[in-house]
C-alpha atoms as a PDB file:
ATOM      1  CA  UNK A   1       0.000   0.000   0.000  1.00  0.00           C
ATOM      2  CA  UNK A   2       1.228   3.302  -1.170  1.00  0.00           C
ATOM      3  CA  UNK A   3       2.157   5.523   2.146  1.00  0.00           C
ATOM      4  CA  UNK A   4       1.017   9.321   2.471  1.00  0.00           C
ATOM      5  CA  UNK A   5       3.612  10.443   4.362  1.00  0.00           C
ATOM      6  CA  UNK A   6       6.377  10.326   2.137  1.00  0.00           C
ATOM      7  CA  UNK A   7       5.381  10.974  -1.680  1.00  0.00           C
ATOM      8  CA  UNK A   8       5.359  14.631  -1.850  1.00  0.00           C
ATOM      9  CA  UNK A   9       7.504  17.143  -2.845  1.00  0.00           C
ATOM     10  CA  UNK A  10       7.372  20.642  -1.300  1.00  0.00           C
ATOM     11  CA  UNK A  11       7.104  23.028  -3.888  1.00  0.00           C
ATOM     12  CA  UNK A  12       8.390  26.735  -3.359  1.00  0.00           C
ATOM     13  CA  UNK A  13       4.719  28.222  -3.665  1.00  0.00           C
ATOM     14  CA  UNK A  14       4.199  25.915  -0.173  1.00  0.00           C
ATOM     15  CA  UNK A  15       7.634  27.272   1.524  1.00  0.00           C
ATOM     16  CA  UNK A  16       6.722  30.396   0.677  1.00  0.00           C
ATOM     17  CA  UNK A  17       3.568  29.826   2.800  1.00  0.00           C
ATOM     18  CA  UNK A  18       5.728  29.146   5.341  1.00  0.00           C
ATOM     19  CA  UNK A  19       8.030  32.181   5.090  1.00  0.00           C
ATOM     20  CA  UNK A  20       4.924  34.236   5.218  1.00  0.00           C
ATOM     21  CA  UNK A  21       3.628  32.564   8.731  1.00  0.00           C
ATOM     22  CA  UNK A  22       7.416  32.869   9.975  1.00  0.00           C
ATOM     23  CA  UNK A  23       7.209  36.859   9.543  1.00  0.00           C
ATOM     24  CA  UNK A  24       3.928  37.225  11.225  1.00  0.00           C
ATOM     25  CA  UNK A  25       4.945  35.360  14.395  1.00  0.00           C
ATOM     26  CA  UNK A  26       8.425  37.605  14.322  1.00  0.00           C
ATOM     27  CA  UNK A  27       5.936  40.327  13.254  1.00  0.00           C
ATOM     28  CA  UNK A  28       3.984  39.019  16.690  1.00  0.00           C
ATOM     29  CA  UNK A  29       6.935  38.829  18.838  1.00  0.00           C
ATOM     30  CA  UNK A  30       7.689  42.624  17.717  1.00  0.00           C
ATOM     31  CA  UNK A  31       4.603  43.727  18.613  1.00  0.00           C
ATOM     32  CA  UNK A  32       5.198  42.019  22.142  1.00  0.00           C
ATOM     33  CA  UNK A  33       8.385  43.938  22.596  1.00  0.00           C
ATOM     34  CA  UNK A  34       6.909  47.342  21.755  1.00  0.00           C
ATOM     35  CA  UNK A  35       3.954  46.734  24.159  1.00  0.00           C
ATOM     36  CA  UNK A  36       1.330  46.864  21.839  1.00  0.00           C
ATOM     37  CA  UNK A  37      -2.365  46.138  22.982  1.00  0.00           C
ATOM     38  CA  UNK A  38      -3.336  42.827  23.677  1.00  0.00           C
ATOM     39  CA  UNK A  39      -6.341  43.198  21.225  1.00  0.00           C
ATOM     40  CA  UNK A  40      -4.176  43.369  18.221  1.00  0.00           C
ATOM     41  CA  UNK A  41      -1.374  40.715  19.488  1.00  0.00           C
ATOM     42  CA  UNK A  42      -4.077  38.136  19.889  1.00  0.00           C
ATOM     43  CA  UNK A  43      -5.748  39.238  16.335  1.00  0.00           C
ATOM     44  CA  UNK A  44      -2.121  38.400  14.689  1.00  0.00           C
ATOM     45  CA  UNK A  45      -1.693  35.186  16.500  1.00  0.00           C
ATOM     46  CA  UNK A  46      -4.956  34.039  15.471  1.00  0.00           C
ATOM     47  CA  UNK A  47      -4.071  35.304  11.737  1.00  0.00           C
ATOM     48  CA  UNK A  48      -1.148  32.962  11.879  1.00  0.00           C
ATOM     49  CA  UNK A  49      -2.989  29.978  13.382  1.00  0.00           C
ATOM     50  CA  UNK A  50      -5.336  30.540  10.709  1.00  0.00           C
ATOM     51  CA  UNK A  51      -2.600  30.561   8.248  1.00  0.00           C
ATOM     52  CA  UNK A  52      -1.048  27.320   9.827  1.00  0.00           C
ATOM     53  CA  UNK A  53      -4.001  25.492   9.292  1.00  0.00           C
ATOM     54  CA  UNK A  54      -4.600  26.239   5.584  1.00  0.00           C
ATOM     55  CA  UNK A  55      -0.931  24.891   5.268  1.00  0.00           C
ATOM     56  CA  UNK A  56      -1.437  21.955   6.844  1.00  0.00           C
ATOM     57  CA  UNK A  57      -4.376  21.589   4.998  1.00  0.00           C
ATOM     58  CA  UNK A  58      -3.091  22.430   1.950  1.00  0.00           C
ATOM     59  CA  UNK A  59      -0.134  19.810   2.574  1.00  0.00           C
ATOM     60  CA  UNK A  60      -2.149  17.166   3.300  1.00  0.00           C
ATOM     61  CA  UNK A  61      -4.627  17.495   0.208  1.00  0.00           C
ATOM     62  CA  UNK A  62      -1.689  17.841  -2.270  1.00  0.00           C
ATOM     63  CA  UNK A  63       0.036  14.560  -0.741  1.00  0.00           C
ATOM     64  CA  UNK A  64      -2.954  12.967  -0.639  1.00  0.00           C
ATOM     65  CA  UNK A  65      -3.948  14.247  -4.167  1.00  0.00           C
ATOM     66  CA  UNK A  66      -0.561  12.026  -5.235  1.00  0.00           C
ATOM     67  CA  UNK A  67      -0.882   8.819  -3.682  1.00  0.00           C
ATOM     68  CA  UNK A  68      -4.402   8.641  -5.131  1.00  0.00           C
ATOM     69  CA  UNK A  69      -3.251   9.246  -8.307  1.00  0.00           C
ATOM     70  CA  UNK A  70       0.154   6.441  -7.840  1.00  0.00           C
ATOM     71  CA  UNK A  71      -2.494   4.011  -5.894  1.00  0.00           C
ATOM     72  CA  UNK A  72      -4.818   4.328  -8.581  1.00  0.00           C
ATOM     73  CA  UNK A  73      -1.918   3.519 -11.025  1.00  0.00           C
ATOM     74  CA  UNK A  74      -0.768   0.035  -9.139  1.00  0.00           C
ATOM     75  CA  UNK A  75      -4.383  -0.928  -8.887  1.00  0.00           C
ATOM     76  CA  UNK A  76      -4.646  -0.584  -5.546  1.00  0.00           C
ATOM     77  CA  UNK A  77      -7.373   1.123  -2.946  1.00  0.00           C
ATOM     78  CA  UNK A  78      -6.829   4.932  -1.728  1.00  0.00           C
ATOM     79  CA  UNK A  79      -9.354   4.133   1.386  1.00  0.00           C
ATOM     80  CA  UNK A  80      -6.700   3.774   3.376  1.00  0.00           C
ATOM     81  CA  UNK A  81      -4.884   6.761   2.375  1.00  0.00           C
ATOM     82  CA  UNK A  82      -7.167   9.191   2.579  1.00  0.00           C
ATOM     83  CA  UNK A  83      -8.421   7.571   6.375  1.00  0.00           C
ATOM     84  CA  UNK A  84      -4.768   8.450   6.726  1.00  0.00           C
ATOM     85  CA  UNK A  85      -5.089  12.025   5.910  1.00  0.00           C
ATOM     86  CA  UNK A  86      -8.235  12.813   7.702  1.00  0.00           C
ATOM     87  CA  UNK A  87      -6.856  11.748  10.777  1.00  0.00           C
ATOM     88  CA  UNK A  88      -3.363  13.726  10.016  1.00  0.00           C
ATOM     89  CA  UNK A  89      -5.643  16.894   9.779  1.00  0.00           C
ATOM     90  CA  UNK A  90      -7.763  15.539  13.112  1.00  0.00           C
ATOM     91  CA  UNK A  91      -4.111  15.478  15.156  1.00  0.00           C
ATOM     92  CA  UNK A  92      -3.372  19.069  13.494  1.00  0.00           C
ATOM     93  CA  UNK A  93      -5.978  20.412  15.511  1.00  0.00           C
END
């Protein structure tokens, strides 16, 4: 059976994602440092949780999106695969 977590290749579009999330938490941690309001340290947390999660989404549904495709290929059921992902995204949370 084909495995989900080790078929896919991170492309620089999803790095970039990553990039982005790493300057809003610095962005965050700058805000902490200049005593800015609570308020609006909490609304750029949650902006990068949010941000998180689309990546891991995003992650999982591209893997997932190949070992369909290279299960489908060898003949073989992607049941298993995507119970795999679903509970990858469950954990996430």
């Amino acid at each position: 059976m084909t495995d989900i977590r080790n078929k896919y290749e991170y492309p620089q579009e999803t790095k970039n994602r990553l990039k982005r999330i790493e300057g809003q938490v610095r962005g965050v941690l700058k805000m902490m440092e200049e005593d800015k309001e609570c308020k609006d340290v909490i609304t750029q947390l949650s902006a990068a949780r949010s941000a998180m999660d689309r990546a891991i989404g995003y992650i999982v549904a591209k893997n997932l999106e190949t070992c369909i495709k290279e299960a489908e290929e060898q003949g073989e059921s992607a049941e298993e695969l995507i119970n795999e992902a679903v509970n990858m995204i469950v954990k996430s949370r």
